[in-house]
PDB file of N, CA and C in Angstrom:
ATOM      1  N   UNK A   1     -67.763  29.339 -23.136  1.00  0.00           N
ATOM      2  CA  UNK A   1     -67.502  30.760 -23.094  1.00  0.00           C
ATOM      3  C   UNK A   1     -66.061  30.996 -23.538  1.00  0.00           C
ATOM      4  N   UNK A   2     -66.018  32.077 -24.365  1.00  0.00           N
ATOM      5  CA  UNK A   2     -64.623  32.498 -24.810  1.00  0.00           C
ATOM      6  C   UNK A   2     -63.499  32.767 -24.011  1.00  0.00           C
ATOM      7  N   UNK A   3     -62.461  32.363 -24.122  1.00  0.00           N
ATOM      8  CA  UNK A   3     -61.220  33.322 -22.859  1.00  0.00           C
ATOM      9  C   UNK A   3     -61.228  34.458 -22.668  1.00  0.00           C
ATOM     10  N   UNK A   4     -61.356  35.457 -23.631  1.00  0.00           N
ATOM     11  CA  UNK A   4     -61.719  37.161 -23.649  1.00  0.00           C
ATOM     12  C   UNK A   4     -62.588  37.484 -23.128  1.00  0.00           C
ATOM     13  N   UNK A   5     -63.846  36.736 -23.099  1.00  0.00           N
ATOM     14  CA  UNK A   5     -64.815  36.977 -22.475  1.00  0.00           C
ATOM     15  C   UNK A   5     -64.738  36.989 -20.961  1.00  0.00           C
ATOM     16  N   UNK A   6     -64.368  36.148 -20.572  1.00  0.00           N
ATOM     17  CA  UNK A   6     -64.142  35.700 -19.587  1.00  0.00           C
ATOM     18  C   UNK A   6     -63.265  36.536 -18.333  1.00  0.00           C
ATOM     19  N   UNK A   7     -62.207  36.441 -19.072  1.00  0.00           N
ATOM     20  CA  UNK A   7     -61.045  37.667 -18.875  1.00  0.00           C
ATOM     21  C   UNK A   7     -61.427  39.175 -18.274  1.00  0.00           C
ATOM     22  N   UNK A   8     -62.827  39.921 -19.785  1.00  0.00           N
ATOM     23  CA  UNK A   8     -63.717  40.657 -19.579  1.00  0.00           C
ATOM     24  C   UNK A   8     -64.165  40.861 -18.298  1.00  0.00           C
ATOM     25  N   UNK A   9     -65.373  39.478 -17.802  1.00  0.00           N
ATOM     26  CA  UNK A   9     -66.056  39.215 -17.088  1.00  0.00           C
ATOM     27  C   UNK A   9     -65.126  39.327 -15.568  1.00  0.00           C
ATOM     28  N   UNK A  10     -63.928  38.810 -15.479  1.00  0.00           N
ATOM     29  CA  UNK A  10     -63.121  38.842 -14.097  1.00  0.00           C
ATOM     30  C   UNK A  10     -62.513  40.445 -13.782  1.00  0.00           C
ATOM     31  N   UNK A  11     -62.710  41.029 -15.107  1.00  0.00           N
ATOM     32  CA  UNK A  11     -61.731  42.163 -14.935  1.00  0.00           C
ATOM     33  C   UNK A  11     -62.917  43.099 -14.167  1.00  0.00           C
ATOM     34  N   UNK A  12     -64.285  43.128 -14.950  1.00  0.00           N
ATOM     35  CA  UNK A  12     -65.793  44.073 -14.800  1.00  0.00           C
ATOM     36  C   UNK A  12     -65.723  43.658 -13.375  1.00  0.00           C
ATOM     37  N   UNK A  13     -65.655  42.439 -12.554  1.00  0.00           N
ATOM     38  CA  UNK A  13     -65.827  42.543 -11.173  1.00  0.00           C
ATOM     39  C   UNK A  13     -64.575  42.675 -10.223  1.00  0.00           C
ATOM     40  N   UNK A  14     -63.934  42.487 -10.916  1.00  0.00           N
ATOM     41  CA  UNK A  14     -62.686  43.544  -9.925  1.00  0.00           C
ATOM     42  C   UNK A  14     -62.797  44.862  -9.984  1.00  0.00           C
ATOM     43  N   UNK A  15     -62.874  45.250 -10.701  1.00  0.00           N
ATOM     44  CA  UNK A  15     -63.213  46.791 -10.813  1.00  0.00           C
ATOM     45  C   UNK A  15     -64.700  46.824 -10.516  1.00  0.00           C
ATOM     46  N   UNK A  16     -65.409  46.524 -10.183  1.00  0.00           N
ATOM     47  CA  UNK A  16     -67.120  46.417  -9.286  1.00  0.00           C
ATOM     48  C   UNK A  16     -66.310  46.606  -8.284  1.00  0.00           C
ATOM     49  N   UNK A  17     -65.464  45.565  -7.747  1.00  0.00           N
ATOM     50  CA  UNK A  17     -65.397  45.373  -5.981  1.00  0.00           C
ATOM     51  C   UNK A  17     -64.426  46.824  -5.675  1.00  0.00           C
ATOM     52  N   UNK A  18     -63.616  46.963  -6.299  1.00  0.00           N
ATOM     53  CA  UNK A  18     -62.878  48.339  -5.837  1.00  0.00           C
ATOM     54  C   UNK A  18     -63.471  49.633  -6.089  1.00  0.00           C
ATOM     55  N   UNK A  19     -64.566  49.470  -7.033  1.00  0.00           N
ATOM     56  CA  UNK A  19     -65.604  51.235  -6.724  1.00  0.00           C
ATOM     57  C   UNK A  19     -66.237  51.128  -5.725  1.00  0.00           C
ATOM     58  N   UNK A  20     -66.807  49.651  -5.619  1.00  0.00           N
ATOM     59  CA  UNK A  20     -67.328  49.485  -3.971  1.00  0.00           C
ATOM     60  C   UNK A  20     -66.809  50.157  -2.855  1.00  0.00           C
ATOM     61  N   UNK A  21     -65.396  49.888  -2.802  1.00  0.00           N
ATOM     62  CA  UNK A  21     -64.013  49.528  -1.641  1.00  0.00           C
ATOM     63  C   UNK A  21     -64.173  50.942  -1.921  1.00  0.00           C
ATOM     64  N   UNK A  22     -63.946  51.831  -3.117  1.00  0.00           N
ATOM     65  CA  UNK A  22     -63.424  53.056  -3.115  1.00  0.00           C
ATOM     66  C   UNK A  22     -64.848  54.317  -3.058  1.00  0.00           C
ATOM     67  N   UNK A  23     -66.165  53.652  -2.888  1.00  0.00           N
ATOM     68  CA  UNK A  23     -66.927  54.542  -2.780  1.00  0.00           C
ATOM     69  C   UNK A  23     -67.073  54.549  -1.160  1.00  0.00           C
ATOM     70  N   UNK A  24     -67.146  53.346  -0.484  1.00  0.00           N
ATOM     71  CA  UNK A  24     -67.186  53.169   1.482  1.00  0.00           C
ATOM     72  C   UNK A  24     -66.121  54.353   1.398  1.00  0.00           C
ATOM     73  N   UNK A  25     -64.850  53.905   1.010  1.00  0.00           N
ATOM     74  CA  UNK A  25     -63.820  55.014   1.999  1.00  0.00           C
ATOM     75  C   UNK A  25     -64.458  56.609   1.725  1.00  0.00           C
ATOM     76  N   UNK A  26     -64.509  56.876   0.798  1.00  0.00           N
ATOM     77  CA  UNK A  26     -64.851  57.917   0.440  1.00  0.00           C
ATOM     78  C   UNK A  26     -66.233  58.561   0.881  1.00  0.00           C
ATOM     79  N   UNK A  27     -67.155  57.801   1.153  1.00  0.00           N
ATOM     80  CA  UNK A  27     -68.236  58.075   2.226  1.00  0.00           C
ATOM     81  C   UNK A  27     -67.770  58.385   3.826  1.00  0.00           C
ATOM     82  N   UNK A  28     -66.712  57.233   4.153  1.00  0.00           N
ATOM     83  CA  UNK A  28     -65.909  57.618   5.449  1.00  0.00           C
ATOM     84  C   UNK A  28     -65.533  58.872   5.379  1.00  0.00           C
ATOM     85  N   UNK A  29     -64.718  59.326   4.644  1.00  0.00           N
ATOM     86  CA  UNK A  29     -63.960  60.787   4.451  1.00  0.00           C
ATOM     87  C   UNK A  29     -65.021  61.921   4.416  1.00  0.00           C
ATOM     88  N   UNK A  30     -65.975  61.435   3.910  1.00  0.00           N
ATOM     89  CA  UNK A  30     -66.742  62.658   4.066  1.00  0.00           C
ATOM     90  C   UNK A  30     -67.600  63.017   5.201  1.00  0.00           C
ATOM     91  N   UNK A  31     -67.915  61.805   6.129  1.00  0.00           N
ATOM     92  CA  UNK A  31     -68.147  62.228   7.476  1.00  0.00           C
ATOM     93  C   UNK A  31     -66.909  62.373   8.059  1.00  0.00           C
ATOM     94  N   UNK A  32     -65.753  61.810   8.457  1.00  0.00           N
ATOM     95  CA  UNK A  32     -65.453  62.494   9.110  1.00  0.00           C
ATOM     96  C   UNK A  32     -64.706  64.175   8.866  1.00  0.00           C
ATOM     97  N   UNK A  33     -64.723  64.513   7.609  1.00  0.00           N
ATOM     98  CA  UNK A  33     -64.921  65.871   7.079  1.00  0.00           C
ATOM     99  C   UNK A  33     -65.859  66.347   7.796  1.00  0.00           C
ATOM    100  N   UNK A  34     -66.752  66.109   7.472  1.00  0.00           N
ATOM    101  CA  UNK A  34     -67.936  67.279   8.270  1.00  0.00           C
ATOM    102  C   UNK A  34     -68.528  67.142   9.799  1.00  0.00           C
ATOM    103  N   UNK A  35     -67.588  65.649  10.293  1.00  0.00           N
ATOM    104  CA  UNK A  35     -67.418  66.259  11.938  1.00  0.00           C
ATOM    105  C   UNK A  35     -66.244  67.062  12.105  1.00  0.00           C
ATOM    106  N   UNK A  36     -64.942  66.703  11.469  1.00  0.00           N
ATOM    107  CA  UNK A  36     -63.823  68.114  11.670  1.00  0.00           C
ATOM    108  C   UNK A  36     -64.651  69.549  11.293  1.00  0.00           C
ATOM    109  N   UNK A  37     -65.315  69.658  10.467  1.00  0.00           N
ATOM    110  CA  UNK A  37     -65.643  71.060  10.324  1.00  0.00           C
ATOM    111  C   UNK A  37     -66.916  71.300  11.287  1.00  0.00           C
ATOM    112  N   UNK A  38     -67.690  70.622  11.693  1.00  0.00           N
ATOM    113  CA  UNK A  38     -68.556  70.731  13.276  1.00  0.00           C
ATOM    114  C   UNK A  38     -67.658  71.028  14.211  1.00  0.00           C
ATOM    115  N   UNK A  39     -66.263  70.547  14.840  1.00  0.00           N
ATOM    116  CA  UNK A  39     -65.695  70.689  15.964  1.00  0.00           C
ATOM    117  C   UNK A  39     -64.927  71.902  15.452  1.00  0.00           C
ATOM    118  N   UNK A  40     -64.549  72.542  14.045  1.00  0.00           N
ATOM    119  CA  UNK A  40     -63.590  73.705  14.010  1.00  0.00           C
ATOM    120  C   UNK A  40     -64.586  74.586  14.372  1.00  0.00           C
ATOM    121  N   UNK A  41     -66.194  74.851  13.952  1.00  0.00           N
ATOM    122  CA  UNK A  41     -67.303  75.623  14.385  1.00  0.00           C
ATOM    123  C   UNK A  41     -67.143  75.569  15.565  1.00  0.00           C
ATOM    124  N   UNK A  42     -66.991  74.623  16.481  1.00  0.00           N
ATOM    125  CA  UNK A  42     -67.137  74.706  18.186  1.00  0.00           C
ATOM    126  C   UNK A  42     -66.360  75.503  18.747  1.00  0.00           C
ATOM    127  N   UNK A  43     -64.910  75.296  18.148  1.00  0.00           N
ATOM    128  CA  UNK A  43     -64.164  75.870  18.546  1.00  0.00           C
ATOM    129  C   UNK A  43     -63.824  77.426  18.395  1.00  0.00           C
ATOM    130  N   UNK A  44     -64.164  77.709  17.116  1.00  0.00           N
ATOM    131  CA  UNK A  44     -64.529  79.239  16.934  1.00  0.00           C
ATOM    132  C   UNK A  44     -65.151  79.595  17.384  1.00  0.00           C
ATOM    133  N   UNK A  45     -66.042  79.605  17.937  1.00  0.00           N
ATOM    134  CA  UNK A  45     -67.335  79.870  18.767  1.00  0.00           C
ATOM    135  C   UNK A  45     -67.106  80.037  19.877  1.00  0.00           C
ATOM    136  N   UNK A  46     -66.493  79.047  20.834  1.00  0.00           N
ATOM    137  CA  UNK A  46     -65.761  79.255  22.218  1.00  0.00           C
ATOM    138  C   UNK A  46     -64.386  79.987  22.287  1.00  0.00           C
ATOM    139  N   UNK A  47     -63.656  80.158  21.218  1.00  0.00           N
ATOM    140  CA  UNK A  47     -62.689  81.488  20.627  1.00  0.00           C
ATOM    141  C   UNK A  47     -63.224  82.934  20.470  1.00  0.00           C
ATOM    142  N   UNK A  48     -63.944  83.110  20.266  1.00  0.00           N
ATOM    143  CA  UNK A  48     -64.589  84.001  19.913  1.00  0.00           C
ATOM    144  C   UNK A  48     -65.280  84.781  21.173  1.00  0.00           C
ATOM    145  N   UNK A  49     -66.688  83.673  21.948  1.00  0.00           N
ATOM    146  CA  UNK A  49     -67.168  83.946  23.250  1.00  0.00           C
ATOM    147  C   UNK A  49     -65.291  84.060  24.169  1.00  0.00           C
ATOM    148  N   UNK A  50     -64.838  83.400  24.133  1.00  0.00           N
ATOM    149  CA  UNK A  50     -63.897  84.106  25.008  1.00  0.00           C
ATOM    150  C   UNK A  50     -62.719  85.003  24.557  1.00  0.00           C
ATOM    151  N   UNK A  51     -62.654  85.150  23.704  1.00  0.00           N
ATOM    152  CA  UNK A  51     -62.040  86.475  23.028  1.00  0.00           C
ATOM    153  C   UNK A  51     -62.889  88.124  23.512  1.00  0.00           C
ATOM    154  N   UNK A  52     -63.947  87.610  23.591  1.00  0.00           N
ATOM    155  CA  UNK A  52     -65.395  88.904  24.377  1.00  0.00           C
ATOM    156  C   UNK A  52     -65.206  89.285  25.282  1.00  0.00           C
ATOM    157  N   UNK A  53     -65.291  87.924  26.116  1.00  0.00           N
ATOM    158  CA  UNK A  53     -64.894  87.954  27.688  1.00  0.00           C
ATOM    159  C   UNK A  53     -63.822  88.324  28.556  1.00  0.00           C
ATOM    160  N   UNK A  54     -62.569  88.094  27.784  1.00  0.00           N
ATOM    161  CA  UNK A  54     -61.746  88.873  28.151  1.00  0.00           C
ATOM    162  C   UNK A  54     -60.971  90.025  27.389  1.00  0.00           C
ATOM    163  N   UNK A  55     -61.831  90.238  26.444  1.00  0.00           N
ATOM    164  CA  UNK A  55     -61.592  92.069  25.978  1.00  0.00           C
ATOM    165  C   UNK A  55     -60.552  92.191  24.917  1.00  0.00           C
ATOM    166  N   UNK A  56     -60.174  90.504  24.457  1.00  0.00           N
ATOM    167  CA  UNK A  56     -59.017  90.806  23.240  1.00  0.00           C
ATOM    168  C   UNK A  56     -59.948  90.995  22.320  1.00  0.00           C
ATOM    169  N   UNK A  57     -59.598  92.001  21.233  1.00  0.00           N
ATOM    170  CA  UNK A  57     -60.494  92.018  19.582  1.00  0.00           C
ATOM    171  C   UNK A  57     -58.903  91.397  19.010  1.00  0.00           C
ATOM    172  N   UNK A  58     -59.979  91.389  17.945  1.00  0.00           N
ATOM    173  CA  UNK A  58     -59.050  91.219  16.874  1.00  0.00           C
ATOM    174  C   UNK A  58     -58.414  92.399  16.247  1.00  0.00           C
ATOM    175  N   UNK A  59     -57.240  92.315  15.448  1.00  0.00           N
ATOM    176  CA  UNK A  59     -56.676  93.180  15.004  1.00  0.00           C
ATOM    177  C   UNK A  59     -56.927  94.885  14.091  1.00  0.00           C
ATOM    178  N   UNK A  60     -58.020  93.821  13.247  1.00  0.00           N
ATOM    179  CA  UNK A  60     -58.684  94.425  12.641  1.00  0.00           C
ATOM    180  C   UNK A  60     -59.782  95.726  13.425  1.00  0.00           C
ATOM    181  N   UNK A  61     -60.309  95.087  14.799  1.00  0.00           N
ATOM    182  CA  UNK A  61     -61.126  95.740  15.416  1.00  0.00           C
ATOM    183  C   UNK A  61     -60.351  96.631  16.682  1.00  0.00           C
ATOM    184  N   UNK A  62     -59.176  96.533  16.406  1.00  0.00           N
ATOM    185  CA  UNK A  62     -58.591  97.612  17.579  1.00  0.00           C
ATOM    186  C   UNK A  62     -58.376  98.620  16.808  1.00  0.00           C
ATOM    187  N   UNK A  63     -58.146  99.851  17.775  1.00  0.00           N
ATOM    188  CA  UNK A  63     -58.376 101.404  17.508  1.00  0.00           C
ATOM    189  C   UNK A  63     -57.066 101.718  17.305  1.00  0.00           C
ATOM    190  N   UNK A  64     -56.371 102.763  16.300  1.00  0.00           N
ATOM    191  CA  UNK A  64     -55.155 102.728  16.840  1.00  0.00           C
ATOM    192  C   UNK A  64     -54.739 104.071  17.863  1.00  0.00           C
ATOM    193  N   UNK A  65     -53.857 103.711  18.194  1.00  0.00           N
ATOM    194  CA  UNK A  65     -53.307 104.901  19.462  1.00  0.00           C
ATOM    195  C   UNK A  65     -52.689 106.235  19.026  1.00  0.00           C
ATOM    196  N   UNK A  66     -53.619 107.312  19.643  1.00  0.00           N
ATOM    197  CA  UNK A  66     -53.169 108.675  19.420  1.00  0.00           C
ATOM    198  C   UNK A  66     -51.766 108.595  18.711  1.00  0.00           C
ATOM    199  N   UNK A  67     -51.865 109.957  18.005  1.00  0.00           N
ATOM    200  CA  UNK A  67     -50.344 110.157  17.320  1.00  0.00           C
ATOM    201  C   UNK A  67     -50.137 111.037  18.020  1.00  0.00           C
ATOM    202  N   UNK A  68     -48.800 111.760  18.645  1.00  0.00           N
ATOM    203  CA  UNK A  68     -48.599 112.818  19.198  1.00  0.00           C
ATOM    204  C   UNK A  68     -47.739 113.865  18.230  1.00  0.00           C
TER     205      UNK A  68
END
């Protein structure tokens, strides 16, 4: 077998093993992406139910006060 070839051949599986290496992480990242965005839902949700409960609105949803 030729040296170039060869060369070729070592380079094609180093670069195999690091799309490998770099497709896992990147599967990692994307779960734990979409458990951070499950727990920011939780949390809006229990922001929100208690934003109700104790009678704060939001800005947008308050009235404003007589002008005199």
């Amino acid at each position: 077998m030729s040296d170039a070839v060869q060369k070729l051949e070592e380079k094609l599986a180093f670069m195999q093993a690091e799309i490998t290496a770099m497709s896992d992480e990147l599967y990692a990242q994307q779960k734990e992406i979409s458990s951070l965005r499950h727990e920011i839902d939780k949390l809006n949700a229990k922001l929100k139910h208690s934003q109700m409960d104790s009678g704060i609105l939001n800005s947008a949803e308050d009235t404003p006060p007589p002008h005199y």
